[in-house]
Protein backbone atom coordinates (compact mmCIF):
# COMPACT_ATOMS: atom_id res chain seq x y z
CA UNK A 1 12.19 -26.84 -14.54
CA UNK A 2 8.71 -28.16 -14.06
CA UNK A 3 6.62 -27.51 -10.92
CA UNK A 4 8.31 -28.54 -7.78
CA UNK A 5 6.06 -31.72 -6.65
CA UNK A 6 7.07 -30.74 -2.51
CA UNK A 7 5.61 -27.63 -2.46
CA UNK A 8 2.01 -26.35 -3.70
CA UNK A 9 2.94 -22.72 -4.89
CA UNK A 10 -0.35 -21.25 -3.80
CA UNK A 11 0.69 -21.65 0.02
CA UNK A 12 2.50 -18.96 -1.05
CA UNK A 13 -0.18 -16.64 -1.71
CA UNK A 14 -1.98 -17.91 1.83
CA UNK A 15 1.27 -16.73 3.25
CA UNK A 16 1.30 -13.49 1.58
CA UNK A 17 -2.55 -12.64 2.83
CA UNK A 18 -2.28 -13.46 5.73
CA UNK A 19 0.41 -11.55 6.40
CA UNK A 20 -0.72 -8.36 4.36
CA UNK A 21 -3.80 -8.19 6.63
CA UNK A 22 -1.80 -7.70 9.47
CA UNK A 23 0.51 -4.82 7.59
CA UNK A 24 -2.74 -3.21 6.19
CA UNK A 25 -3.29 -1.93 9.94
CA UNK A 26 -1.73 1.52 8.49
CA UNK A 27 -4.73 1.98 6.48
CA UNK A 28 -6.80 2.47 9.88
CA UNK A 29 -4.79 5.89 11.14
CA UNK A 30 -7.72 7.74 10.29
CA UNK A 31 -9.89 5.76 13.11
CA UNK A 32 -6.79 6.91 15.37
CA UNK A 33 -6.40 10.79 14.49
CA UNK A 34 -9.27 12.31 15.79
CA UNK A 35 -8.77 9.94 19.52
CA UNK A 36 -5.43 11.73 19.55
CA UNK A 37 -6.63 15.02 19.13
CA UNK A 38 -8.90 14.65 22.42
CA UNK A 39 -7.37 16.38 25.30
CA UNK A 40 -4.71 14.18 28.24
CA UNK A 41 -7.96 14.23 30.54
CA UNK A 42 -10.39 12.61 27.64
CA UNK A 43 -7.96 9.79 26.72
CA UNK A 44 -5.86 11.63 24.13
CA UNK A 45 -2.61 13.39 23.82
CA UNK A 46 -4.32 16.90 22.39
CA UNK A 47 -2.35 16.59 18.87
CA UNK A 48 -3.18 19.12 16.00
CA UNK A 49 -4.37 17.44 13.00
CA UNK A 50 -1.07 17.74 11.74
CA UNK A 51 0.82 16.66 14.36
CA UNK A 52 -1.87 13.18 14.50
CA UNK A 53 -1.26 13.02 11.28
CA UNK A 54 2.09 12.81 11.23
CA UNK A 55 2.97 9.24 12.37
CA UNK A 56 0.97 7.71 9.56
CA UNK A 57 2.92 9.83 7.28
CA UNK A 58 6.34 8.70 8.52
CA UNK A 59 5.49 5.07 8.90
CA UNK A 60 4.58 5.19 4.84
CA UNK A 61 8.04 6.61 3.43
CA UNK A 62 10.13 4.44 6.67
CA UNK A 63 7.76 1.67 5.25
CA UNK A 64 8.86 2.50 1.44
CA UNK A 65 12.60 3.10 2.42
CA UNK A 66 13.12 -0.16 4.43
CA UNK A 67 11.11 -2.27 0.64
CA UNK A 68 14.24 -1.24 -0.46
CA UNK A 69 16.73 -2.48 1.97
CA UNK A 70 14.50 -5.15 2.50
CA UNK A 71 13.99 -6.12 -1.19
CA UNK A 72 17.71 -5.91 -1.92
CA UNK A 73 18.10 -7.97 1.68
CA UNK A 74 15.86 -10.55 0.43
CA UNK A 75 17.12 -11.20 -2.78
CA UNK A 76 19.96 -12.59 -1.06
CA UNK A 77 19.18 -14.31 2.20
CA UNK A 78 15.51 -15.32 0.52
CA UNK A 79 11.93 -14.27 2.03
CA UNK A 80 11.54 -16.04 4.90
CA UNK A 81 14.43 -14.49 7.31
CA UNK A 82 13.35 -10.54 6.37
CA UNK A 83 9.88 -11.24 6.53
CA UNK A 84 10.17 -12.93 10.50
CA UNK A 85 12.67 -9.40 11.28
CA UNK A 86 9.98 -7.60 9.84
CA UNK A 87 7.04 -9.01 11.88
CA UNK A 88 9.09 -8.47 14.70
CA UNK A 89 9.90 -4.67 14.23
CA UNK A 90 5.92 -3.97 13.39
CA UNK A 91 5.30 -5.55 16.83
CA UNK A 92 8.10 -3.96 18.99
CA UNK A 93 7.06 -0.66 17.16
CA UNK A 94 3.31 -0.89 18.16
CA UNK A 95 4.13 -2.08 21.88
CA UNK A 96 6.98 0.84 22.02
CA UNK A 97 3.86 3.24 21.05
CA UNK A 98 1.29 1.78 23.48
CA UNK A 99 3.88 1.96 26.68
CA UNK A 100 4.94 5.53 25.83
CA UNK A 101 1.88 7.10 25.32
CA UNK A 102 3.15 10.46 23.81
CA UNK A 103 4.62 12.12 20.80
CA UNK A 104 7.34 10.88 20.27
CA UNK A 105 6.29 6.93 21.35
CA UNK A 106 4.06 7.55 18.31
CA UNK A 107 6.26 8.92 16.08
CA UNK A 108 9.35 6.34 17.19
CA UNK A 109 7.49 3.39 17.72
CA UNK A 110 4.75 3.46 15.14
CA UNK A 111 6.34 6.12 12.78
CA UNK A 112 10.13 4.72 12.17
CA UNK A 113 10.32 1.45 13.69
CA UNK A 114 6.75 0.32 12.88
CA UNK A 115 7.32 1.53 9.08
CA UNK A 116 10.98 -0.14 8.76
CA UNK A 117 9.26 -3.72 10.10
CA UNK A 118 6.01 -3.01 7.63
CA UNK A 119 9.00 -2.69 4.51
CA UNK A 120 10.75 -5.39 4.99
CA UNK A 121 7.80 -7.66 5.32
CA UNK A 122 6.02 -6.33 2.47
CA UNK A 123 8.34 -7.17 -0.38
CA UNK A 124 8.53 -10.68 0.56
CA UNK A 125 5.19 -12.15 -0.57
CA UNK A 126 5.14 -9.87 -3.15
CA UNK A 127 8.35 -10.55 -5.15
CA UNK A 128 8.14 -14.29 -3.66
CA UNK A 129 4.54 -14.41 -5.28
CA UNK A 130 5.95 -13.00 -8.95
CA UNK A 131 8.58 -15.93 -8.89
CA UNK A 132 6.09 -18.60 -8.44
CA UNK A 133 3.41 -17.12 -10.70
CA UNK A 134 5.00 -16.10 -13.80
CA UNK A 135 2.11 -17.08 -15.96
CA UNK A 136 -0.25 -15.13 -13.29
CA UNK A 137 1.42 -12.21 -12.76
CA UNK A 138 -1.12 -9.63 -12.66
CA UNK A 139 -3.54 -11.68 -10.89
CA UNK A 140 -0.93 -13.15 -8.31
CA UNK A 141 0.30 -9.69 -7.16
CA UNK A 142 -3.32 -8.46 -6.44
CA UNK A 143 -4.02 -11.39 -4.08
CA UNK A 144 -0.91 -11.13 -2.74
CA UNK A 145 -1.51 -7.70 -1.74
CA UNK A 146 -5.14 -8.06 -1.47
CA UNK A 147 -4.78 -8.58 2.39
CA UNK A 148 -2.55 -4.91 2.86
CA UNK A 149 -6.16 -3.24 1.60
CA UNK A 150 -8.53 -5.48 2.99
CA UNK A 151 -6.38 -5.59 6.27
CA UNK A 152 -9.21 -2.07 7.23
CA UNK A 153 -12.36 -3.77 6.78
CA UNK A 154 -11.41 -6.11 9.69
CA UNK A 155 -9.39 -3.92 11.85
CA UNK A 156 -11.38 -0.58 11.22
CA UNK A 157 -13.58 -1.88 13.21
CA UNK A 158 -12.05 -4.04 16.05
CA UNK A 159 -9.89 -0.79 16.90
CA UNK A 160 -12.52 1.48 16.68
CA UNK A 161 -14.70 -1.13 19.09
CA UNK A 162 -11.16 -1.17 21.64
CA UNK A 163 -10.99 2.40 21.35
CA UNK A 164 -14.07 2.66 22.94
CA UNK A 165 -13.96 0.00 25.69
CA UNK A 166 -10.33 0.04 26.73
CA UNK A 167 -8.31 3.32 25.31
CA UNK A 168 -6.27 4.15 22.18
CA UNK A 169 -3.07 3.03 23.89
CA UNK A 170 -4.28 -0.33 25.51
CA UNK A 171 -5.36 -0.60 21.39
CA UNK A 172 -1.94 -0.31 20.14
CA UNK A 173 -0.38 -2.84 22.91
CA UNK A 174 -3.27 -5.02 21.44
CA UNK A 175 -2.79 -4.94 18.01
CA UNK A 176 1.04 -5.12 18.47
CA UNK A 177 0.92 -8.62 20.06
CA UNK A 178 -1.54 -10.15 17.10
CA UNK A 179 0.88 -8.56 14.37
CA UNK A 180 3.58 -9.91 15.98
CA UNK A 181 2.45 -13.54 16.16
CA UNK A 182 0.71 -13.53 13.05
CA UNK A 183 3.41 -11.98 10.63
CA UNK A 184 6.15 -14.03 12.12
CA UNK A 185 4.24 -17.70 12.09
CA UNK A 186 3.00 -16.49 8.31
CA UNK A 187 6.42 -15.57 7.14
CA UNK A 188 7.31 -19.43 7.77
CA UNK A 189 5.44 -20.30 4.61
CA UNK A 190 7.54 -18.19 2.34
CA UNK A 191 10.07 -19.59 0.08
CA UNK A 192 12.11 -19.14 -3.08
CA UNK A 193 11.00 -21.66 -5.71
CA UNK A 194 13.94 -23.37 -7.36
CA UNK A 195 16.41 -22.22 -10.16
CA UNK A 196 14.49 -22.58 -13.72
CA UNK A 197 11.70 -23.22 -12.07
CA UNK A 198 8.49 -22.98 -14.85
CA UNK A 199 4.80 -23.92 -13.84
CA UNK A 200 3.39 -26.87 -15.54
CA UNK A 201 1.65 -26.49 -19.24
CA UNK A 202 3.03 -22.62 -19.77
CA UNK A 203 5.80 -21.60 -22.11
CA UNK A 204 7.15 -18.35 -21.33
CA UNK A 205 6.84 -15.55 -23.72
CA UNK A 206 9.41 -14.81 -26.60
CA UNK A 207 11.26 -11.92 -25.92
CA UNK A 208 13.18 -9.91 -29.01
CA UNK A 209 16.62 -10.88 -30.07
CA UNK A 210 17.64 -7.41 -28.23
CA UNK A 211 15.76 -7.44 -25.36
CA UNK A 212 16.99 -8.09 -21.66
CA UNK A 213 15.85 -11.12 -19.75
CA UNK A 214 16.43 -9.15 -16.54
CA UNK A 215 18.04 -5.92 -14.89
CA UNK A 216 20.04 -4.83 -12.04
CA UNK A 217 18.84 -1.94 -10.05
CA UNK A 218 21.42 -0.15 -11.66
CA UNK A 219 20.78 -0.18 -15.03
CA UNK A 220 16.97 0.08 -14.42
CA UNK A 221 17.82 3.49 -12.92
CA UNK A 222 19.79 4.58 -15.82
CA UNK A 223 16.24 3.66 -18.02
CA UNK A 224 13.61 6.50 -18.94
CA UNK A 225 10.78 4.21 -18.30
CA UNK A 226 11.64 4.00 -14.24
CA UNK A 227 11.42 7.26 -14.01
CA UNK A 228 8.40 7.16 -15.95
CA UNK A 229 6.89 4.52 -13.39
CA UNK A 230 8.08 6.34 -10.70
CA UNK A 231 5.96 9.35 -11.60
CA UNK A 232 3.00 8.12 -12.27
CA UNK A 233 3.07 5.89 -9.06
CA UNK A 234 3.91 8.98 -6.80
CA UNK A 235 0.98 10.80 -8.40
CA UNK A 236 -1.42 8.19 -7.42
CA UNK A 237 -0.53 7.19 -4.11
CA UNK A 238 -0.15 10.72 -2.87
CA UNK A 239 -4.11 11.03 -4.02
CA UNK A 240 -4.87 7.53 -2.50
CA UNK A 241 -2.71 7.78 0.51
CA UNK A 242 -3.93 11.35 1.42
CA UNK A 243 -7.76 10.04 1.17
CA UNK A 244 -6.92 7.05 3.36
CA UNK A 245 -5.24 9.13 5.85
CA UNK A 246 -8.10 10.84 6.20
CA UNK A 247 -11.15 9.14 5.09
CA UNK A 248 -12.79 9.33 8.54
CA UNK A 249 -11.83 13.35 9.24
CA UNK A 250 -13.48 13.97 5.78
CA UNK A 251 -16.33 11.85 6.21
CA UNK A 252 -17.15 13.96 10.27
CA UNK A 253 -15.95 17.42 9.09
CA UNK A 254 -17.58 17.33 5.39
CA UNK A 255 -20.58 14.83 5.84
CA UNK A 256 -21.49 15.77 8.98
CA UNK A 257 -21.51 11.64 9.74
CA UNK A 258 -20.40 10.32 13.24
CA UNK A 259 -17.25 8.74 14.40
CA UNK A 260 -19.26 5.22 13.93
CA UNK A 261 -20.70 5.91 10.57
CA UNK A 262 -17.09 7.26 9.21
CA UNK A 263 -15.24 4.21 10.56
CA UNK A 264 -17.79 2.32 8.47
CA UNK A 265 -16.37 4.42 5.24
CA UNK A 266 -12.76 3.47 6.51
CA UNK A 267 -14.24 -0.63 6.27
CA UNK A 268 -16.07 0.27 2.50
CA UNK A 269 -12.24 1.92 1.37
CA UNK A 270 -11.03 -1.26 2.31
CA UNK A 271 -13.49 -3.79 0.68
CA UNK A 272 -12.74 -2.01 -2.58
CA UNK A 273 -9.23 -1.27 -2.05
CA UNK A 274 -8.98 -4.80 -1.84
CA UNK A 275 -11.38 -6.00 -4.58
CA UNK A 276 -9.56 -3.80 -6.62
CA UNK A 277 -5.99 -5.37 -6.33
CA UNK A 278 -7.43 -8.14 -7.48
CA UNK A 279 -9.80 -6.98 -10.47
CA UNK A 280 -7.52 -4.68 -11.65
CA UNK A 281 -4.89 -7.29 -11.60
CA UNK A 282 -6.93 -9.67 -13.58
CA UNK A 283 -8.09 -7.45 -16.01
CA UNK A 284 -4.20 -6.21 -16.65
CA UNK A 285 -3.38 -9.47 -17.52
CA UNK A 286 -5.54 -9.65 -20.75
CA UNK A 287 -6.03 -5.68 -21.53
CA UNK A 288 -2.04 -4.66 -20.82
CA UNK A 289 -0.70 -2.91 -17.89
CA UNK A 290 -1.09 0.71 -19.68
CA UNK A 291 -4.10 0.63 -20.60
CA UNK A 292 -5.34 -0.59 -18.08
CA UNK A 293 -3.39 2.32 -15.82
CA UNK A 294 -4.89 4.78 -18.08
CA UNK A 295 -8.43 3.80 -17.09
CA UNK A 296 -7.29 4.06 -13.52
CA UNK A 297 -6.04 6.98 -13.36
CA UNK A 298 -8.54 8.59 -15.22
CA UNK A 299 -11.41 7.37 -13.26
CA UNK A 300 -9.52 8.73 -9.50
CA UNK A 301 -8.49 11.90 -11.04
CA UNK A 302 -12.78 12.42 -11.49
CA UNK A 303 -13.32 10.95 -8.07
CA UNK A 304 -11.07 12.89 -6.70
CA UNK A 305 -12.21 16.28 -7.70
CA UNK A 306 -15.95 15.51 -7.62
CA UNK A 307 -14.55 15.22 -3.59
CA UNK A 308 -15.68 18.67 -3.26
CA UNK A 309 -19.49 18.46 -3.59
CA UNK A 310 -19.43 16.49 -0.78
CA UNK A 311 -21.01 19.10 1.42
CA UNK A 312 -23.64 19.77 -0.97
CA UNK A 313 -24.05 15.95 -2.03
CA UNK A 314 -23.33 14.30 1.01
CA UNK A 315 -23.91 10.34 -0.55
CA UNK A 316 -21.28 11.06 -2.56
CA UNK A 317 -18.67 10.83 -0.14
CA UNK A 318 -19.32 6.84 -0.10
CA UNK A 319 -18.82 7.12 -4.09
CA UNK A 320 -15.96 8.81 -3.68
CA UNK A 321 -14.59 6.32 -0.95
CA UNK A 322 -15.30 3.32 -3.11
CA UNK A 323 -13.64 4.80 -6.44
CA UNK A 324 -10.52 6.06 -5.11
CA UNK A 325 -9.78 2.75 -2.91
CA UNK A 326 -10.67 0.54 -5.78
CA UNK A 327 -7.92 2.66 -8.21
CA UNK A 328 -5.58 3.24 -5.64
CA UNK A 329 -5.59 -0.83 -5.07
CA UNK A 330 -5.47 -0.79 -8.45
CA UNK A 331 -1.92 0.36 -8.43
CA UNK A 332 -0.48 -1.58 -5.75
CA UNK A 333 -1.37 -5.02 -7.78
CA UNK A 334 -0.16 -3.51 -11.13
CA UNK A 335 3.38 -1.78 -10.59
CA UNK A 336 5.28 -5.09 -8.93
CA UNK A 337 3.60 -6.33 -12.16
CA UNK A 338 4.95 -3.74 -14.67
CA UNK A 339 8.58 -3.58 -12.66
CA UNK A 340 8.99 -7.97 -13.61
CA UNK A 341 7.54 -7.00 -17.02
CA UNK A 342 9.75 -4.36 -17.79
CA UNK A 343 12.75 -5.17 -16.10
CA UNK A 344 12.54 -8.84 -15.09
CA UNK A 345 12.50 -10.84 -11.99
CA UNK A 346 16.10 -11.54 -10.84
CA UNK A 347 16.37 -8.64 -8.53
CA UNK A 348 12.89 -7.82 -8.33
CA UNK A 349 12.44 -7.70 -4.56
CA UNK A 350 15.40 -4.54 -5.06
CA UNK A 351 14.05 -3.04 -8.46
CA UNK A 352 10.84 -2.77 -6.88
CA UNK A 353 11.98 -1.34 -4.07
CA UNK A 354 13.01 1.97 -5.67
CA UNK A 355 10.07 1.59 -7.55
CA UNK A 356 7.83 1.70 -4.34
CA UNK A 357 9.61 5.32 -2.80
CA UNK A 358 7.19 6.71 -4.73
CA UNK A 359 4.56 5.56 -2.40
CA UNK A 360 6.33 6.18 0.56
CA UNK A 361 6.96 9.78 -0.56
CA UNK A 362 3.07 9.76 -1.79
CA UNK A 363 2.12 8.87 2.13
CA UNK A 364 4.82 11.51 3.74
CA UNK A 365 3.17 14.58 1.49
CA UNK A 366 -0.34 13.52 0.74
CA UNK A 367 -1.80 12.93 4.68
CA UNK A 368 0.34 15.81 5.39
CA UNK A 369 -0.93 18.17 2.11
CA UNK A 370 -4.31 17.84 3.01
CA UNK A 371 -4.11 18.35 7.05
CA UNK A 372 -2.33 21.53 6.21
CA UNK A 373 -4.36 22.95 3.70
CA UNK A 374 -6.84 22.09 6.18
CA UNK A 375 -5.51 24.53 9.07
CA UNK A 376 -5.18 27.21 6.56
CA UNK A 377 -8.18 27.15 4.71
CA UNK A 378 -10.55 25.25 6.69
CA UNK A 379 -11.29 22.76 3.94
CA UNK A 380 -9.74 20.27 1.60
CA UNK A 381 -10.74 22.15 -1.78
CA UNK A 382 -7.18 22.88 -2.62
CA UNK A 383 -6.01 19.45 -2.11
CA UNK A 384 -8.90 17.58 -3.91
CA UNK A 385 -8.14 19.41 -6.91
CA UNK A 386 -4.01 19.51 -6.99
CA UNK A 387 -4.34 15.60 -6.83
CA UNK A 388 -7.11 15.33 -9.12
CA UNK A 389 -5.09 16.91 -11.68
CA UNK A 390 -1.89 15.15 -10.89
CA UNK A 391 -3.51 11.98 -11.22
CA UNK A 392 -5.20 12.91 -15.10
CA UNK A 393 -1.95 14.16 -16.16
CA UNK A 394 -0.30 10.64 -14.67
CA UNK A 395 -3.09 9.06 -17.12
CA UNK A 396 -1.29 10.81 -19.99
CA UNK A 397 1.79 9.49 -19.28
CA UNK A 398 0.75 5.98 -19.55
CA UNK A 399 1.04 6.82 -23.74
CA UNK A 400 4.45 7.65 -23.96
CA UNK A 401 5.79 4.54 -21.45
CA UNK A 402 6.94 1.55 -23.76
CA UNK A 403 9.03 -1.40 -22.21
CA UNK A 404 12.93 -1.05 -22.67
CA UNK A 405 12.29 -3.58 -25.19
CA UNK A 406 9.91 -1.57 -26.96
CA UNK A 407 6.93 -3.33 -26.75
CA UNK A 408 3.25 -2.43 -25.17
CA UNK A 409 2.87 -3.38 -21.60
């Protein structure tokens, strides 16, 4: 079917940023952690660094659980409906954190029901996005999560600014409200385009007499290559995730920089986290999706364990900052793309799903790995070089994965 003349598809990706910038607010916990760790008299609830840390991991595997259900959810009742629930739930969670101002408001509001509305509204522009871009794919998923990592470089910022004027929890209650509205009156741009829909002046790709044009969540499961996938993608978020969660700790404890000058790292993670959705997208599209993982993967497993000679080389920790955001962007934009290359787009928005618990299970250990080797060593050596490593050995991987229907991706 040619291009729908009603609707101009790229609506959808204004949509799908505008909303991501609202759900890349979880990228900022870092700005949060060390507020929290201030005594009840200074403003804070006295949390270890574990226990701070702990909401930002839940709300990242609640956030990668819920892309399923809500992937599966909006394969059926379309993107609109779960995005609006979603929008709603990120609010409510935010607002339940900033009027219970403890523990367990955090780890409730913020944690599970902040992380259940951030999944549902995530897979929505993203699978929506694949649908109406199948000539674009690589490029079309990096905008359309280019927001989610640029989402920091605004709100690093503006919360670190409210922090400082009218409390952490006034901050949340804050946030909460401009989530809300914004997610909700975004999500009324997304739609489904229609059956057999095919953009204008591209012929889609001839696929083998024996290939699938598209798989259920079941039989992807019962595939090597998910697994595969699945590996590699756990490897890198849990070295991304762990840096973001605590970019601005590192940055104070390591660099010897300020609270200011760190929160300024948290906005250069997200400029390139960003950026790099987008470039690494783009440059998937004409290099392949492997090979183009390889390089990534390569280049944050170096970043990553050049992370110790930080206190030695203090500049570094801004090279550091830059490389690992732009890589760990990287593989946001490419796996929706390698999930609809690999196993189509009929039930994407599920498929990926299970493909995305990796990075929910990436942002429950890594934040959580590193705050815990930091109580019982007193540094992050340990956990700069476990992830480094994880991530080169995820770059050898990328060899032996081949698309079901045996051709290079």
């Amino acid at each position: 079917m040619a291009e729908e003349k009603t609707f101009n598809r790229w609506m959808v990706v204004v949509g799908a940023v505008l909303i991501q910038l609202c759900l890349g607010g979880i990228y900022i916990w870092s700005v949060f952690r060390k507020p929290l760790e201030k005594a009840i008299d200074e403003g804070g609830l006295g949390l270890s660094p574990s226990q701070a840390t702990l909401p930002f991991s839940l709300v990242l595997i609640f956030f990668a659980i819920a892309t399923i259900i809500g992937g599966r959810w909006q394969d059926k009742a379309g993107p609109r409906l779960v995005s609006t629930v979603g929008g709603l739930l990120l609010g409510a969670g935010l607002l339940i954190s900033a009027l219970g101002k403890s523990f367990p408001a955090l780890v409730i509001g913020y944690g599970i029901i902040g992380g259940i509305g951030i999944g549902f509204t995530y897979v929505c522009p993203v699978s929506t996005g694949i649908k109406w871009f199948p000539d674009k794919r690589g490029l079309i998923t990096g905008l359309s999560v280019a927001g989610f990592g640029a989402g920091a470089l605004i709100l690093a910022p503006v919360a670190n600014a409210l922090i400082l004027s009218i409390g952490i929890f006034s901050t949340f209650m804050t946030l909460g409200i401009i989530f809300l509205v914004v997610v909700v009156a975004s999500s009324m741009i997304l739609r489904n385009p229609p059956v057999g829909y095919c953009p204008l002046g591209w012929t889609p790709p001839e696929k083998v007499a024996t290939a699938k044009d598209s798989y259920s969540t079941g039989e992807m499961l019962r595939t090597p290559q998910f697994y595969s996938i699945w590996i590699m993608y756990f490897f890198g978020c849990l070295a991304g995730l762990m840096i973001i969660g605590q970019t601005s700790p590192i940055g104070q404890e390591l660099a010897g920089y300020t609270a200011t000058t760190a929160a300024v790292a948290v906005m250069l993670l997200s400029i390139f986290n960003g950026a790099g959705r987008i470039f690494w997208g783009r440059v998937s599209d004409g290099l392949g999706r492997m090979k183009t993982l390889f390089l990534m993967f390569t280049l944050c497993g170096v970043a990553m364990l050049l992370y110790n000679v930080i206190p030695a080389f203090p500049p570094y920790y801004w090279i550091g900052v830059a490389i690992v955001g732009a890589c760990f962007g990287g593989y946001l934009a490419l796996f929706p793309a390698v999930t609809a290359d690999f196993f189509g787009t009929k039930s994407i928005g599920g498929n990926y799903g299970f493909v995305f618990l990796a990075y929910g299970v990436g942002g429950l250990l890594g934040p959580q790995f590193a705050a815990r080797v930091l109580e019982a060593t007193g540094g992050y050596t340990v956990a700069f070089i476990v992830t480094g490593v994880l991530c080169l050995i995820a770059a050898a991987i990328t060899f032996a994965t081949k698309s079901p229907a045996g051709q290079s991706s």
